[in-house]
PDB file of N, CA and C in Angstrom:
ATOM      1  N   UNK A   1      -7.293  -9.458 -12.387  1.00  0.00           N
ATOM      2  CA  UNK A   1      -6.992  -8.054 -12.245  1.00  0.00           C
ATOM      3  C   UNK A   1      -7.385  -7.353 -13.544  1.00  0.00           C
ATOM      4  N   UNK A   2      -8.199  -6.316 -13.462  1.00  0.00           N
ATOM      5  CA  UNK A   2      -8.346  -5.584 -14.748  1.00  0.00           C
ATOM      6  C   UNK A   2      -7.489  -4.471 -15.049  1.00  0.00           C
ATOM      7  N   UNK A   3      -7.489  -4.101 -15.841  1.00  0.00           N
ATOM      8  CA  UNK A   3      -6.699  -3.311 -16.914  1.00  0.00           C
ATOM      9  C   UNK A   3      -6.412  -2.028 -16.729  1.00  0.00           C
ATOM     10  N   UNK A   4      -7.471  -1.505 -15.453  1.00  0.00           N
ATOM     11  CA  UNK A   4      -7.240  -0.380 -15.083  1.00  0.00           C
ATOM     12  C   UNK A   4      -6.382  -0.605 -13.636  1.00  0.00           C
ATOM     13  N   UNK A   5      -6.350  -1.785 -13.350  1.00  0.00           N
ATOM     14  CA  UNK A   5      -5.672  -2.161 -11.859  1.00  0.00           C
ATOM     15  C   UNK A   5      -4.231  -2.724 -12.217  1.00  0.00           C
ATOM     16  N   UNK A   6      -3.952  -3.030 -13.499  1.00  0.00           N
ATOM     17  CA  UNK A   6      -2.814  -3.674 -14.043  1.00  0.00           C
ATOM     18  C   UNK A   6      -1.779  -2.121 -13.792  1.00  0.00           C
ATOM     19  N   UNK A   7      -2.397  -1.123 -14.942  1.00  0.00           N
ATOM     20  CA  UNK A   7      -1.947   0.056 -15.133  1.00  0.00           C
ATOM     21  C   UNK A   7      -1.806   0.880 -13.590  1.00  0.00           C
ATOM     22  N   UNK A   8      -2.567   0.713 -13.003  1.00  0.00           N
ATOM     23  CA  UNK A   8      -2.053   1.635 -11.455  1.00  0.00           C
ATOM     24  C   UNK A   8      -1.196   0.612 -10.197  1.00  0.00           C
ATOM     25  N   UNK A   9      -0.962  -0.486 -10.819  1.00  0.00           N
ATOM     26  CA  UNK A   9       0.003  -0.712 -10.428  1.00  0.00           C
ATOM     27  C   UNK A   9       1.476  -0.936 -10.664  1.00  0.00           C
ATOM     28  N   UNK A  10       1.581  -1.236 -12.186  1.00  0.00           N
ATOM     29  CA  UNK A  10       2.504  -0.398 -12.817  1.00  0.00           C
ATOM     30  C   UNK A  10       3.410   0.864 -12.646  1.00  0.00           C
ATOM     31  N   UNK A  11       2.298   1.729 -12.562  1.00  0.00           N
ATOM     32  CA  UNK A  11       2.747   3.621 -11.896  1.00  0.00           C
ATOM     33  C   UNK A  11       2.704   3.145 -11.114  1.00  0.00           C
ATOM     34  N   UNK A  12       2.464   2.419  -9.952  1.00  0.00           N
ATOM     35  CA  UNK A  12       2.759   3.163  -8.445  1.00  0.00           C
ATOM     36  C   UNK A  12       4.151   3.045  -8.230  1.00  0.00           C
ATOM     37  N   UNK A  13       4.977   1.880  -8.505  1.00  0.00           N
ATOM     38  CA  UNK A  13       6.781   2.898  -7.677  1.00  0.00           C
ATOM     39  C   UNK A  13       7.241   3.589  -8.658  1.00  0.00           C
ATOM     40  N   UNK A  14       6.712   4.395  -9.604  1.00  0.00           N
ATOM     41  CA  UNK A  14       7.020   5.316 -10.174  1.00  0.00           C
ATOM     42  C   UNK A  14       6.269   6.622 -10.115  1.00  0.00           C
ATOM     43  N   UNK A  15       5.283   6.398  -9.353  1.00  0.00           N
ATOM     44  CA  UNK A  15       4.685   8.051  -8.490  1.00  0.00           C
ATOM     45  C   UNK A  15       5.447   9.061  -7.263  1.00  0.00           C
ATOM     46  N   UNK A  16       5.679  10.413  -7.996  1.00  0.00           N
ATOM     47  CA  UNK A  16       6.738  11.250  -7.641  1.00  0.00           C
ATOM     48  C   UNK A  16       6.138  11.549  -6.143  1.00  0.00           C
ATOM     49  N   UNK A  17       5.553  11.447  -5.423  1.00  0.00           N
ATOM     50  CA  UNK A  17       5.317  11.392  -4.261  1.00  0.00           C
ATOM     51  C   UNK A  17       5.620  10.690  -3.261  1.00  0.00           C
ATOM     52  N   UNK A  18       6.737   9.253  -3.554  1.00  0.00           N
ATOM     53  CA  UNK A  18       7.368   8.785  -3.021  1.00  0.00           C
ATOM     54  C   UNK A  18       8.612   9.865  -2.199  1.00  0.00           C
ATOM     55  N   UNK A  19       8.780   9.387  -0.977  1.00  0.00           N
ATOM     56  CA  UNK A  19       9.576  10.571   0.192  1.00  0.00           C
ATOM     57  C   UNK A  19      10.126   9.565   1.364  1.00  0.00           C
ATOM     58  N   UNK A  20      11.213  10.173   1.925  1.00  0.00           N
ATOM     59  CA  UNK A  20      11.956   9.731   2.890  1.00  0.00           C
ATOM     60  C   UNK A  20      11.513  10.161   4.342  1.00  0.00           C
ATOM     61  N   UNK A  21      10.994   9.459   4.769  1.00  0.00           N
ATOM     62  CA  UNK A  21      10.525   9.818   6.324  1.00  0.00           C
ATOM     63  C   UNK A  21      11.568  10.380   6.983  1.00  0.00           C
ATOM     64  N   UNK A  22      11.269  10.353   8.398  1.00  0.00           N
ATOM     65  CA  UNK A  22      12.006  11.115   9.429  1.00  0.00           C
ATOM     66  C   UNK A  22      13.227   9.707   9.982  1.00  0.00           C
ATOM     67  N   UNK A  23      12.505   8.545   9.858  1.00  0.00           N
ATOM     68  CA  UNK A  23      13.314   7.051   9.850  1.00  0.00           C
ATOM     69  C   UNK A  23      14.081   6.544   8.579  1.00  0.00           C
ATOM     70  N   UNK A  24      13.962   7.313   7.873  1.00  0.00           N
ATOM     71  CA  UNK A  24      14.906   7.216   6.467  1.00  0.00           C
ATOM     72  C   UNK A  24      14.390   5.953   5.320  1.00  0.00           C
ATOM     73  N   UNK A  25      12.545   5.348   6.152  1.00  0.00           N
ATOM     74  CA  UNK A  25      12.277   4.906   5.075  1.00  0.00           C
ATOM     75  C   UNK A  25      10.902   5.588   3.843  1.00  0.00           C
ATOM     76  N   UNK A  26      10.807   4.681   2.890  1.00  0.00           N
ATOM     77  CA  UNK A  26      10.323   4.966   1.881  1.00  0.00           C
ATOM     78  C   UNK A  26       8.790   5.261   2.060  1.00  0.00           C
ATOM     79  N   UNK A  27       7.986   6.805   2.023  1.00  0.00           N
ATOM     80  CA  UNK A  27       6.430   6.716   2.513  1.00  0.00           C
ATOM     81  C   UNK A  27       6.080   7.187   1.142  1.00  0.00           C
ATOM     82  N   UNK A  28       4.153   6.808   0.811  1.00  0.00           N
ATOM     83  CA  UNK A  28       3.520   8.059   0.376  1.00  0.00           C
ATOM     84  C   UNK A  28       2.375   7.901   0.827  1.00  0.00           C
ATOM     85  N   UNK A  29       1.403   8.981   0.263  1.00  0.00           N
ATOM     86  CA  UNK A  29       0.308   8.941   1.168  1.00  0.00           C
ATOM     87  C   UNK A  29      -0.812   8.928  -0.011  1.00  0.00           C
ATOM     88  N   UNK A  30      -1.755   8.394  -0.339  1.00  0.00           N
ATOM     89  CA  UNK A  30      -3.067   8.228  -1.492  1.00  0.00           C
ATOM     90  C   UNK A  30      -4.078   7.585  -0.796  1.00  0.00           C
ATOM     91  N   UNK A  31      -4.713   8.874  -1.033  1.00  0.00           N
ATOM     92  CA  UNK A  31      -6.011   8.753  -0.542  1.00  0.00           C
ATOM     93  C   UNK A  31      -6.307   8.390   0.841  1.00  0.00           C
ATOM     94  N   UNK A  32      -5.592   8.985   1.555  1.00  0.00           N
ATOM     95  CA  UNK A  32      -5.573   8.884   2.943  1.00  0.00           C
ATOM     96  C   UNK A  32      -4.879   7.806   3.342  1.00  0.00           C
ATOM     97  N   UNK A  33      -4.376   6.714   2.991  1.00  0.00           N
ATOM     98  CA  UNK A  33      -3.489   5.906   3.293  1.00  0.00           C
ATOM     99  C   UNK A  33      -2.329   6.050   3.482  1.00  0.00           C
ATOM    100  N   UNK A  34      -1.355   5.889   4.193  1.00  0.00           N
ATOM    101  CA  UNK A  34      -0.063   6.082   4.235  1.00  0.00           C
ATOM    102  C   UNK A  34       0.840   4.540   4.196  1.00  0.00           C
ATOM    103  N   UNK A  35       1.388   4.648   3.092  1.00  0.00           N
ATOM    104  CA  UNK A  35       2.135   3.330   2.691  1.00  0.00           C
ATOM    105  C   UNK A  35       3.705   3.987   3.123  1.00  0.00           C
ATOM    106  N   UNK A  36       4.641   2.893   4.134  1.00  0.00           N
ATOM    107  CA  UNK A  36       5.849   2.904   4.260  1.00  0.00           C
ATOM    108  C   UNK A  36       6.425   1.456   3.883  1.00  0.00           C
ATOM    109  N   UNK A  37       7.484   1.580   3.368  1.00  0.00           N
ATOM    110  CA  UNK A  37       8.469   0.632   2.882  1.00  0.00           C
ATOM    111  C   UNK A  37       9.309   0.604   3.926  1.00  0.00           C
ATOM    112  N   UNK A  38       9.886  -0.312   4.213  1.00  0.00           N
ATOM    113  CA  UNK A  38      11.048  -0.606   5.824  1.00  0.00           C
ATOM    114  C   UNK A  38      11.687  -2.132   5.710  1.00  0.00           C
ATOM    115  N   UNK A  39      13.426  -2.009   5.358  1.00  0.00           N
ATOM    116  CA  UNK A  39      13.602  -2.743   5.115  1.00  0.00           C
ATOM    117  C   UNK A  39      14.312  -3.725   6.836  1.00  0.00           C
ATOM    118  N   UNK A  40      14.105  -4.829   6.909  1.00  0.00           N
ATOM    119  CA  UNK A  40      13.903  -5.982   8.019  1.00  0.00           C
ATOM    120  C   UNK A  40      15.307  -7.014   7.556  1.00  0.00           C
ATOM    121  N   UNK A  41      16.340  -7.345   8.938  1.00  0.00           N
ATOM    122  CA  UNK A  41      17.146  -8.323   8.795  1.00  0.00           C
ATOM    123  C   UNK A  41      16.871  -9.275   7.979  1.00  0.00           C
ATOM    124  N   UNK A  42      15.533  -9.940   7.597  1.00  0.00           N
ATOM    125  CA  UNK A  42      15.325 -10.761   6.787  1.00  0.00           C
ATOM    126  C   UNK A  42      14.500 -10.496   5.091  1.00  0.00           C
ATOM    127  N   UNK A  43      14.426  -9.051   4.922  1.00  0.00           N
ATOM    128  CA  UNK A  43      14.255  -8.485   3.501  1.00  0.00           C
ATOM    129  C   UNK A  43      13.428  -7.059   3.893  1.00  0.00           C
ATOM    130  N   UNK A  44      12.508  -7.025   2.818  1.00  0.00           N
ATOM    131  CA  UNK A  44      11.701  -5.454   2.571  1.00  0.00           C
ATOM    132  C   UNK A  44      10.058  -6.050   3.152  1.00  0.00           C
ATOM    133  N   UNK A  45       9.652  -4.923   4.005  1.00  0.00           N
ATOM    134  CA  UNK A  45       7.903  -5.190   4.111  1.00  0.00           C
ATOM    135  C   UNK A  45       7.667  -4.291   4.288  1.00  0.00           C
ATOM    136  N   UNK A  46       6.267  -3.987   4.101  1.00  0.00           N
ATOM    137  CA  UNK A  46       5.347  -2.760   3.999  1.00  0.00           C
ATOM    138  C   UNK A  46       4.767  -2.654   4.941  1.00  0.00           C
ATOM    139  N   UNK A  47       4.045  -1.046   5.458  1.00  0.00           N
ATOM    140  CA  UNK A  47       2.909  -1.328   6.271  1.00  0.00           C
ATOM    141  C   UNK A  47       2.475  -0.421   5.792  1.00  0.00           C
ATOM    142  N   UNK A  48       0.520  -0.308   5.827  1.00  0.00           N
ATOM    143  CA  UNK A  48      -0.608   0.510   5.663  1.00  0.00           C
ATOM    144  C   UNK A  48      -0.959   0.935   6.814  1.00  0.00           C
ATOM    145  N   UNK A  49      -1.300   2.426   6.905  1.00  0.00           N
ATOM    146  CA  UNK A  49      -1.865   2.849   7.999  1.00  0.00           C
ATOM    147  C   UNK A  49      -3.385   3.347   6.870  1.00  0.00           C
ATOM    148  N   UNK A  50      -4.516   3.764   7.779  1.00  0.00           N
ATOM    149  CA  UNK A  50      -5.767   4.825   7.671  1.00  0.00           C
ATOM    150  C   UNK A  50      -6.104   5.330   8.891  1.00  0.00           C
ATOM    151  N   UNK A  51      -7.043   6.201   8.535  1.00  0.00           N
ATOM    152  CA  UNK A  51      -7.323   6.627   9.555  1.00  0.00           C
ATOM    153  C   UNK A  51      -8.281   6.156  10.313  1.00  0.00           C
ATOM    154  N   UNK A  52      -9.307   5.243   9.310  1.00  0.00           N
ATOM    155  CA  UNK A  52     -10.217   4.299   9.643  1.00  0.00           C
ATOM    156  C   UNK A  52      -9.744   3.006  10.160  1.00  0.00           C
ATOM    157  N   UNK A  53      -8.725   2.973  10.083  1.00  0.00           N
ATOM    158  CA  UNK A  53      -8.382   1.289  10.413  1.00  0.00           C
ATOM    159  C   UNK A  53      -7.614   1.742  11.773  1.00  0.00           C
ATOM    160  N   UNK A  54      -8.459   0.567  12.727  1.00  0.00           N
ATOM    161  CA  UNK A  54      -7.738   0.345  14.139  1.00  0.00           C
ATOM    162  C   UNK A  54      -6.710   0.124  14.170  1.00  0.00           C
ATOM    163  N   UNK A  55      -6.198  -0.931  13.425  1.00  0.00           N
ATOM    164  CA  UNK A  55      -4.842  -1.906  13.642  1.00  0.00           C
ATOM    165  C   UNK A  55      -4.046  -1.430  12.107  1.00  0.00           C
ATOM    166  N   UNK A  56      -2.497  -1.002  12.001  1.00  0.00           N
ATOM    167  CA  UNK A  56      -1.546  -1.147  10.885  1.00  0.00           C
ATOM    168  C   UNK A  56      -2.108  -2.500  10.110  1.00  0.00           C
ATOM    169  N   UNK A  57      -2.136  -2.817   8.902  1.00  0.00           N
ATOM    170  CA  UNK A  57      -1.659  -3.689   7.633  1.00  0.00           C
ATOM    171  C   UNK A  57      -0.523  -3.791   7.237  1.00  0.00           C
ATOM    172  N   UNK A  58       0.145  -5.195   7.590  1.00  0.00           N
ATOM    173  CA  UNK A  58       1.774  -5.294   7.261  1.00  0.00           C
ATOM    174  C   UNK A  58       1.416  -6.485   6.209  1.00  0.00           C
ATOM    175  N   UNK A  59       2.667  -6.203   5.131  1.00  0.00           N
ATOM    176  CA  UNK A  59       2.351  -7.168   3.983  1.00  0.00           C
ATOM    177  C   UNK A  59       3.069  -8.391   4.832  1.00  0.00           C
ATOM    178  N   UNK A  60       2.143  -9.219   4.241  1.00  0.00           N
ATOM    179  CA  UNK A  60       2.676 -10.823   4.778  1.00  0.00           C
ATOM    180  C   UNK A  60       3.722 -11.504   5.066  1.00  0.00           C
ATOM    181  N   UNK A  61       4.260 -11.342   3.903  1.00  0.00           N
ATOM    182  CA  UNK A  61       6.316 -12.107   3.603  1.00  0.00           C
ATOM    183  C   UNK A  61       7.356 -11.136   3.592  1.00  0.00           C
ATOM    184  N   UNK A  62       8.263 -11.113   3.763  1.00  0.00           N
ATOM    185  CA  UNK A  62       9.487 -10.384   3.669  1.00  0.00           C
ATOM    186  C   UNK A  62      10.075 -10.427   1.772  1.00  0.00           C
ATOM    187  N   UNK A  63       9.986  -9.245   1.865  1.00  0.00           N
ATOM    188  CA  UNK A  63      10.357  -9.495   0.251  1.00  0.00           C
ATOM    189  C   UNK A  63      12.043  -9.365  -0.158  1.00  0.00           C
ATOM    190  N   UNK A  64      12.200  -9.956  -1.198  1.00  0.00           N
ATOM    191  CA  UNK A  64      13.552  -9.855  -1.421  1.00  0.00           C
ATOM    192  C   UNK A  64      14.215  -8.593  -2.085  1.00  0.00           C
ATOM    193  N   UNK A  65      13.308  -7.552  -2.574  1.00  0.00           N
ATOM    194  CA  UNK A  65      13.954  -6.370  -2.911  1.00  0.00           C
ATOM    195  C   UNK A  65      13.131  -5.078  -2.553  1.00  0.00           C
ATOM    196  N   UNK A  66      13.041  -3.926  -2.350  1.00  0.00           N
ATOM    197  CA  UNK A  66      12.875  -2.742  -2.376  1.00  0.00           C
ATOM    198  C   UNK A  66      11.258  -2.652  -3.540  1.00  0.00           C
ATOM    199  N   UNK A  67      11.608  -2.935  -4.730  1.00  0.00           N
ATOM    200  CA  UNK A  67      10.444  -2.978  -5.626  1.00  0.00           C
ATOM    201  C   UNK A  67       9.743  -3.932  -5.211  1.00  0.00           C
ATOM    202  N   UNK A  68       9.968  -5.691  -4.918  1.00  0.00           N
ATOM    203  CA  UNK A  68       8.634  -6.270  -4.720  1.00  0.00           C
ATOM    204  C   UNK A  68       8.085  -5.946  -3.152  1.00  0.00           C
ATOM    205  N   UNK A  69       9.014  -5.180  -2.393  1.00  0.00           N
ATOM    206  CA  UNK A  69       7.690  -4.570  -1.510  1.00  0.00           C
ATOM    207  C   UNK A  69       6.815  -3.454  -1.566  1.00  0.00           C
ATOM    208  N   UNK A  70       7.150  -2.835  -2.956  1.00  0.00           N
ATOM    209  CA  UNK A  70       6.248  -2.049  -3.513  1.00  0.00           C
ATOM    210  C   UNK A  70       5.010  -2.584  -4.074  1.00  0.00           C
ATOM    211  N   UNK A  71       5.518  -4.008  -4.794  1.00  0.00           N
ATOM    212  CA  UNK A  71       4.239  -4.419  -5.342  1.00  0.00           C
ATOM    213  C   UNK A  71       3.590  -5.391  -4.157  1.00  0.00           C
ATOM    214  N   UNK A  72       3.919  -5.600  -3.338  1.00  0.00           N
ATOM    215  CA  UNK A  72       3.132  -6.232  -2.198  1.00  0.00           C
ATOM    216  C   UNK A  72       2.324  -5.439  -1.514  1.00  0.00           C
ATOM    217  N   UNK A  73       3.434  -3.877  -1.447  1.00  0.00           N
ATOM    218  CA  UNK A  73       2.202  -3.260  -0.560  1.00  0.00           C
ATOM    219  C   UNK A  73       1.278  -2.619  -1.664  1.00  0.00           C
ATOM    220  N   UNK A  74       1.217  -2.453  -3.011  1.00  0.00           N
ATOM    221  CA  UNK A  74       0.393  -2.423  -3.760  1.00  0.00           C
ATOM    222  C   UNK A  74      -1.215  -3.553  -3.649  1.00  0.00           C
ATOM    223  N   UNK A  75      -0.650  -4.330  -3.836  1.00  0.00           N
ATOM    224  CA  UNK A  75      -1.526  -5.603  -3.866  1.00  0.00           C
ATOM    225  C   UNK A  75      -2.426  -5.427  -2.616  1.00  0.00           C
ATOM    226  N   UNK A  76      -1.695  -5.180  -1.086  1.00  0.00           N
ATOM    227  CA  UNK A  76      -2.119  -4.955   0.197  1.00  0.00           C
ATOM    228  C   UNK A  76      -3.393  -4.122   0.070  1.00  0.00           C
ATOM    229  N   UNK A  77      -2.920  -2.503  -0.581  1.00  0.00           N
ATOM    230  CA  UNK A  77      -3.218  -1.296  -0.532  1.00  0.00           C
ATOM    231  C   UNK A  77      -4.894  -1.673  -1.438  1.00  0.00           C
ATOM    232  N   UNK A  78      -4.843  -2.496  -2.714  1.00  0.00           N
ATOM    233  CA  UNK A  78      -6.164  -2.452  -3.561  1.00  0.00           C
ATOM    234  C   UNK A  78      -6.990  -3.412  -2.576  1.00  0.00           C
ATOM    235  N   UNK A  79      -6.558  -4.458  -1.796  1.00  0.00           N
ATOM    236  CA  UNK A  79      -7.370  -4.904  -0.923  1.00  0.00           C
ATOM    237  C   UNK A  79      -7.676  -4.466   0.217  1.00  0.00           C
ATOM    238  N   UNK A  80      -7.163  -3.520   0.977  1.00  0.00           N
ATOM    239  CA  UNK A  80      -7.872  -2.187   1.884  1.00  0.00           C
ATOM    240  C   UNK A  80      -8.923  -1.772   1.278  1.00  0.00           C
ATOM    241  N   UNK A  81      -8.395  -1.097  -0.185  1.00  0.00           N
ATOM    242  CA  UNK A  81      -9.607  -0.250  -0.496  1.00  0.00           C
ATOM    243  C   UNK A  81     -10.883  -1.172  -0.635  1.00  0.00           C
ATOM    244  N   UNK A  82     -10.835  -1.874  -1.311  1.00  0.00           N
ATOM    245  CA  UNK A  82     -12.221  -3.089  -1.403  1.00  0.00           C
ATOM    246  C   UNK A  82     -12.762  -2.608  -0.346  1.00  0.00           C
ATOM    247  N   UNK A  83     -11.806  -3.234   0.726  1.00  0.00           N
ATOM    248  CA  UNK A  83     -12.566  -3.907   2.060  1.00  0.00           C
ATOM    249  C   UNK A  83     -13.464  -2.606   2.587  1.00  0.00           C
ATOM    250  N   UNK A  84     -12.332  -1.398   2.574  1.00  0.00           N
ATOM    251  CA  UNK A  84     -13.363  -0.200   3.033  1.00  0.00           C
ATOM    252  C   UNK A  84     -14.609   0.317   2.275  1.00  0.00           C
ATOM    253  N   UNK A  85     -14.616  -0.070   1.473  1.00  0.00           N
ATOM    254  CA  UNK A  85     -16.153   0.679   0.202  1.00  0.00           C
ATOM    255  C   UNK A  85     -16.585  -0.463   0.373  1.00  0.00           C
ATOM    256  N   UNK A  86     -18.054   0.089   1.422  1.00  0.00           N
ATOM    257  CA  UNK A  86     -19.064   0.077   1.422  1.00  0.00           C
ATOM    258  C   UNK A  86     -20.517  -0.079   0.101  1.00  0.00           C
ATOM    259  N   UNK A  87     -20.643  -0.932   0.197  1.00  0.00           N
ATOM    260  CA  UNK A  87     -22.236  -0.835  -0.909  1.00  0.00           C
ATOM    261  C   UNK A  87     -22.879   0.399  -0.509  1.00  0.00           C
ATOM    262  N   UNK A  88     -23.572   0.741  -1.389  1.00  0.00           N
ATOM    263  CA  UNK A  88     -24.804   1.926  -1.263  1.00  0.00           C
ATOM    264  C   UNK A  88     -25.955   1.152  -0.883  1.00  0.00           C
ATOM    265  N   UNK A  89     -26.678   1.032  -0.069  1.00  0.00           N
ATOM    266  CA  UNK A  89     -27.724   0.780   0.095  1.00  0.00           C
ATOM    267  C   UNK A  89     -28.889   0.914  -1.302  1.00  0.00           C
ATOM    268  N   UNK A  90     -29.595  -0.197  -1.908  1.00  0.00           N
ATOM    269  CA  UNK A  90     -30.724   0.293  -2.575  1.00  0.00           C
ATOM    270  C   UNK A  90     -31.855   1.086  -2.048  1.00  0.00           C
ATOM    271  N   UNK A  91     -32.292   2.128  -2.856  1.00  0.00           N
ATOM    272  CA  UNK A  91     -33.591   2.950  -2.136  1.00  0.00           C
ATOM    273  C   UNK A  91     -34.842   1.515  -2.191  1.00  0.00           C
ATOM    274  N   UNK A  92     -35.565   2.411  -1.021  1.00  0.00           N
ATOM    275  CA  UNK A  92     -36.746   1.344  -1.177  1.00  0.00           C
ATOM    276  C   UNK A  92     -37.611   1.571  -2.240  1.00  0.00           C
TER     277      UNK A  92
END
């Protein structure tokens, strides 16, 4: 992880754009993504929505607190973005 990915994940559960849905859990929205926190009989998990993506992204494991499903759906969220950016084509 580099140094600029260390640092934005750091800030993220401390970005004031964190908000209480209409279900009383934890959303925000960057860069068109919408990350919710929702906590489960068996701990905390995340899900990613886009607008590009067919199917929700739910983080894998059930986490044991409120913050590490922040940093899960962090972790989730930088591997969306990968996956969606596209190479530029080289000119001929």
């Amino acid at each position: 992880m580099d140094s600029g990915t260390k640092r934005r994940r750091s800030q993220f559960p401390k970005l004031k754009s964190w908000r209480r849905n209409r279900a009383g859990n934890w959303q925000i929205e960057l860069r068109q993504f919408r990350v919710t926190i929702f906590q489960k009989p068996t701990g905390w998990s995340a899900v990613i929505n886009h607008p590009a993506m067919t199917e929700a992204a739910f983080t894998r494991d059930s986490c044991g607190n409120f913050a590490e499903a922040q940093m899960a759906a962090f972790d989730l969220l930088t591997m969306l973005e990968r996956r969606m950016v596209s190479p530029t084509p080289a000119p001929p």
